[in-house]
N, C-alpha and C. Protein backbone atom coordinates (compact mmCIF):
# COMPACT_ATOMS: atom_id res chain seq x y z
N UNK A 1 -2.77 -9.08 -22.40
CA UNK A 1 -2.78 -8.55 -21.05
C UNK A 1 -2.80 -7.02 -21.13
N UNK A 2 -3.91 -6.11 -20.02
CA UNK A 2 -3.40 -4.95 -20.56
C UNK A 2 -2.92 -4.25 -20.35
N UNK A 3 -1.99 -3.13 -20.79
CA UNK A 3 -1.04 -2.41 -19.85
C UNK A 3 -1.93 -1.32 -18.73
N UNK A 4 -1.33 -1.24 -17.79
CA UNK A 4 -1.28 -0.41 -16.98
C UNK A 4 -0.38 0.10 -15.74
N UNK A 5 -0.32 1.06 -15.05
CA UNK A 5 0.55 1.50 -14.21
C UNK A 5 0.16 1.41 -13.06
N UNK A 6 1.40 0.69 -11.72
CA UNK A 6 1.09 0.72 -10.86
C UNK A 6 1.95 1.67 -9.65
N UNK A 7 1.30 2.56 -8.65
CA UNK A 7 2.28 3.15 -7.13
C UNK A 7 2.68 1.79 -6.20
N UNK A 8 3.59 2.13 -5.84
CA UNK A 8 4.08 0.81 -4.68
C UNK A 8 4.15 2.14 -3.24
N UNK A 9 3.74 1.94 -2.60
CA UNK A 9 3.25 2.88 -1.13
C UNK A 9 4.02 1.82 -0.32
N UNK A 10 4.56 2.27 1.07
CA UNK A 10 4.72 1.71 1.78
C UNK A 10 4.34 2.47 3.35
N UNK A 11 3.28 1.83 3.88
CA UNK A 11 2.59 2.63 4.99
C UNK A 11 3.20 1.61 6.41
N UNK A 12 3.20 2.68 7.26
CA UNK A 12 3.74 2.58 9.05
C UNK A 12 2.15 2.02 9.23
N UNK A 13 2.18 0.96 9.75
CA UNK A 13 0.94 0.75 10.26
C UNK A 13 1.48 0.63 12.40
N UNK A 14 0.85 1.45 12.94
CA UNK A 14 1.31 0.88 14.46
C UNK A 14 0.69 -0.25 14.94
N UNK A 15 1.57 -0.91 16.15
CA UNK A 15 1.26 -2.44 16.07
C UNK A 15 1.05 -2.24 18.15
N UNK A 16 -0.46 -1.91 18.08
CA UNK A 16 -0.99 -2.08 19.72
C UNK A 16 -0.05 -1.15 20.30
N UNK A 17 0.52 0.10 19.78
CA UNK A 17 1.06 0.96 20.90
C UNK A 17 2.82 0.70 20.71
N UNK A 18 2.92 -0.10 20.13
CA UNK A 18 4.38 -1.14 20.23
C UNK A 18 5.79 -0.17 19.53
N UNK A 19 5.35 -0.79 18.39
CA UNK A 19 6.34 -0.31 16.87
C UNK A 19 5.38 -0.36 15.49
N UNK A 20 5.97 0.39 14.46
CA UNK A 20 5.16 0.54 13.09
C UNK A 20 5.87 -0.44 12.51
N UNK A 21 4.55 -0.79 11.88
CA UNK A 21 5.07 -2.19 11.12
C UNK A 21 4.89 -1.77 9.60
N UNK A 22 6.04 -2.32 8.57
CA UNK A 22 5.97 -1.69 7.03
C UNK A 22 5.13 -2.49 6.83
N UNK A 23 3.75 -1.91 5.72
CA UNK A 23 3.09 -2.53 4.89
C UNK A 23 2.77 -2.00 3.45
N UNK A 24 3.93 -2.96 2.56
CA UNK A 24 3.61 -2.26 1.13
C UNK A 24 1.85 -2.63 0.50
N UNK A 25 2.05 -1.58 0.04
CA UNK A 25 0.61 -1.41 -1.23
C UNK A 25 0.85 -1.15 -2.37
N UNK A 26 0.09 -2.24 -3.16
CA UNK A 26 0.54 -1.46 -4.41
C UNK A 26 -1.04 -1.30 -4.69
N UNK A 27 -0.77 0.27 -5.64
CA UNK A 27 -2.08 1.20 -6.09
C UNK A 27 -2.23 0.77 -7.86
N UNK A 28 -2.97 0.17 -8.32
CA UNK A 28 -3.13 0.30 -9.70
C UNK A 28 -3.68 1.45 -10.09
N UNK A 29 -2.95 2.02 -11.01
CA UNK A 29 -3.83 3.23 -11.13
C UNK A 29 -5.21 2.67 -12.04
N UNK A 30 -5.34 1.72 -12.86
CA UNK A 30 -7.01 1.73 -13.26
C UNK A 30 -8.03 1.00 -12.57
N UNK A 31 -7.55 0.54 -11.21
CA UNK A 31 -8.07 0.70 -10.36
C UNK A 31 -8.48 1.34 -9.20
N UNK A 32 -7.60 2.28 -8.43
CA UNK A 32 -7.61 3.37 -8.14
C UNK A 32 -7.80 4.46 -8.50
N UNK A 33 -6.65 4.51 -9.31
CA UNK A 33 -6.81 6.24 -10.17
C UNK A 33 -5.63 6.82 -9.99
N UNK A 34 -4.74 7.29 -10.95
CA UNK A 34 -3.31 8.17 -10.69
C UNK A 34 -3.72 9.32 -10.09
N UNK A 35 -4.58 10.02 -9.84
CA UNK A 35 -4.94 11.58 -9.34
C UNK A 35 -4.46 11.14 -8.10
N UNK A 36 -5.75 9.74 -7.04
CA UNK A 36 -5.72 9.43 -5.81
C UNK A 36 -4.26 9.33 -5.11
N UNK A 37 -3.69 8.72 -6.01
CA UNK A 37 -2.42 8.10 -5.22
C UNK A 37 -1.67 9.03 -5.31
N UNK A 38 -1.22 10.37 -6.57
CA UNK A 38 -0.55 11.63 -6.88
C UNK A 38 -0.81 12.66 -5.57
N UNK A 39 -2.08 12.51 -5.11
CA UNK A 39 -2.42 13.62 -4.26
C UNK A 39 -1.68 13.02 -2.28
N UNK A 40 -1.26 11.64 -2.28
CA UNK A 40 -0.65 11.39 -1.09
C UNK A 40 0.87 11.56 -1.26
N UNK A 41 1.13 12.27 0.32
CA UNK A 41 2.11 12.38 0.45
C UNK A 41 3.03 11.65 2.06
N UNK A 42 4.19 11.67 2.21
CA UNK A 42 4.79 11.21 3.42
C UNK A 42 3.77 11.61 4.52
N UNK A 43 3.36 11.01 5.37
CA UNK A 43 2.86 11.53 7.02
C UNK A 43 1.30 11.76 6.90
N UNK A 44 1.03 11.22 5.43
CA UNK A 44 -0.13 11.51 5.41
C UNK A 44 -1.01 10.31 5.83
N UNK A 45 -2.74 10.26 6.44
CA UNK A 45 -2.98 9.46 7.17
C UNK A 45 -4.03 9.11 5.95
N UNK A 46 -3.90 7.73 5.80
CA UNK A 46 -4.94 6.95 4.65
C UNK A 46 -5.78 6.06 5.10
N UNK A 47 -7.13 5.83 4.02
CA UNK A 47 -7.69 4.28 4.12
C UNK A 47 -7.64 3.32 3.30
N UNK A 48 -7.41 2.36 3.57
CA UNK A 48 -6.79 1.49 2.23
C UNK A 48 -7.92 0.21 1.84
N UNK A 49 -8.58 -0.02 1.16
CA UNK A 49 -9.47 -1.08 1.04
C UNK A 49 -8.57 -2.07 -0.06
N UNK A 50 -9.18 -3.23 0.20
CA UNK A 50 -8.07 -3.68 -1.06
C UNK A 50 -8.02 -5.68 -0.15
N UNK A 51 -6.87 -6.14 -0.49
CA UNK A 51 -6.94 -7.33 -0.62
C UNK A 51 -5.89 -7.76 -0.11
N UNK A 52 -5.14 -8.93 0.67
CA UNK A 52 -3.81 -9.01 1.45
C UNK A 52 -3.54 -10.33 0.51
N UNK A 53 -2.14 -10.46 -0.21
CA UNK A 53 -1.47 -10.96 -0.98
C UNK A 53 -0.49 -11.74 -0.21
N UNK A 54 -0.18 -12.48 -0.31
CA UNK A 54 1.53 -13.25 -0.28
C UNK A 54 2.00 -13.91 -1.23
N UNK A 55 3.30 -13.44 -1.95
CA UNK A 55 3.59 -14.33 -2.71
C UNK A 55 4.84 -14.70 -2.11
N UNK A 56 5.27 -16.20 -3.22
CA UNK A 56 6.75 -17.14 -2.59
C UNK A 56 7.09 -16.62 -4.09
N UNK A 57 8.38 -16.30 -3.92
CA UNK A 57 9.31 -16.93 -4.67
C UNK A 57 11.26 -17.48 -4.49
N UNK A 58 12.11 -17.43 -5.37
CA UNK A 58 13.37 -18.04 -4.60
C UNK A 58 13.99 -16.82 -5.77
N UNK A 59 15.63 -16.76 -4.58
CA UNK A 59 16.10 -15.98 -5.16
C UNK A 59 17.71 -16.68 -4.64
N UNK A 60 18.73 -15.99 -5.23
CA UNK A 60 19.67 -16.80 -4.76
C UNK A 60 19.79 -17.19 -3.28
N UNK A 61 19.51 -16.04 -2.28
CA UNK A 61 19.60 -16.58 -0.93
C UNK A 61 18.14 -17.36 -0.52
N UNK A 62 17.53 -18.12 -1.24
CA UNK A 62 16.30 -19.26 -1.24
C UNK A 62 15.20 -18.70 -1.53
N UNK A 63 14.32 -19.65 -0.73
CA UNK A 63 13.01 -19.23 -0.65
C UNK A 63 12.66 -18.08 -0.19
N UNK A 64 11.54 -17.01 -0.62
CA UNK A 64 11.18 -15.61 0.45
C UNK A 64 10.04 -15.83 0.52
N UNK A 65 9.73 -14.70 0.76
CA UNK A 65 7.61 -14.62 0.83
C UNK A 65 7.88 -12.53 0.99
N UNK A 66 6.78 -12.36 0.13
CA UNK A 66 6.10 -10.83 0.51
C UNK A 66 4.71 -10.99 0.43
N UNK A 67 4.46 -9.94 1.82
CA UNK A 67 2.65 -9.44 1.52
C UNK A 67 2.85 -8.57 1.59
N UNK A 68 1.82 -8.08 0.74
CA UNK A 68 1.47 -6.33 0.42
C UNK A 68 -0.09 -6.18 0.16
N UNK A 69 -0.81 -5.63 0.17
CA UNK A 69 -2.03 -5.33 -0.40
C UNK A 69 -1.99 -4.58 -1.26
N UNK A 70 -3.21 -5.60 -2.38
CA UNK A 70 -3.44 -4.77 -3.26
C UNK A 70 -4.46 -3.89 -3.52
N UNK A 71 -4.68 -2.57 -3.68
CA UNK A 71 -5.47 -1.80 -3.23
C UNK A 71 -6.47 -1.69 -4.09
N UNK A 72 -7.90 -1.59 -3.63
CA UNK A 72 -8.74 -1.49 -4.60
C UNK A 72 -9.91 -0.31 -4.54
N UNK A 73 -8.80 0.87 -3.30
CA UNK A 73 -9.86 1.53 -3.01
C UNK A 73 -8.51 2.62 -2.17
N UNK A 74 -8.40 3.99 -2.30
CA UNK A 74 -7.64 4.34 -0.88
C UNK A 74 -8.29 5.96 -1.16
N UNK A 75 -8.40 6.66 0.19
CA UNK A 75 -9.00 7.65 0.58
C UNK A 75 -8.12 8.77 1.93
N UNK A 76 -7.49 9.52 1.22
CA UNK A 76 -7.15 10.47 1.80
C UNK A 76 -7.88 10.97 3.34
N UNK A 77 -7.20 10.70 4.63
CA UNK A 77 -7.94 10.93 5.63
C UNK A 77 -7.77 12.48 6.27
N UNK A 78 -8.34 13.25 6.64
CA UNK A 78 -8.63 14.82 7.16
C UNK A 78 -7.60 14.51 8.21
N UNK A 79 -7.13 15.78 8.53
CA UNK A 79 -6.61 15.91 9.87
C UNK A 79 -7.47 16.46 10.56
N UNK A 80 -7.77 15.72 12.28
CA UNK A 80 -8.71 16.76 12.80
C UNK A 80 -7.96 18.53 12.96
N UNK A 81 -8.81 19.65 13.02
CA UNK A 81 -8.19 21.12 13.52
C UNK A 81 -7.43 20.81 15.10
N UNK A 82 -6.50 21.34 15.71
CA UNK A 82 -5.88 21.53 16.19
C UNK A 82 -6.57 22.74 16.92
C-alpha cells in the first residue's frame, strides 16, 4: 500500500439561508497536492470536487456513520473587490 499524506478540512457549507452545516474533507495530498491545501486558510471560500463517502463503524457507544468527501480536486476561490 503506498504511503501518503492526508489534510482533514472541515468546511461551513450554508444550508438554504438556514444554518452551516460541517462537512469534513479529506485532501490527499497525491491527489491534490500539499501546496493546494497549505495555501487555504480559515474563512477562506473553496471548490471542492471529489466524491461523498459514508462509512459505519461501532465504537463503544454502538454503531456510527461519517460522511466526508474525498477530494479529488479543490481550488482556491477569489474574493470579489469590494
Amino acid at each position: 500500500m503506498p504511503i501518503d499524506e492526508v489534510t482533514e478540512l472541515r468546511l461551513s457549507v450554508p444550508e438554504a439561508g438556514r444554518r452551516l452545516l460541517p462537512l469534513p474533507v479529506a485532501a490527499w495530498h497525491a491527489t491534490v497536492g500539499a501546496r493546494t491545501v497549505d495555501g487555504i486558510v480559515k474563512g477562506d471560500t473553496v471548490l471542492v470536487h471529489g466524491h461523498l463517502v459514508r462509512r459505519f463503524y461501532r465504537s463503544g457507544a454502538g454503531a456510527r456513520s461519517l460522511t466526508e468527501v474525498v477530494a479529488t480536486g479543490i481550488k482556491k476561490l477569489e474574493q470579489p473587490a469590494a
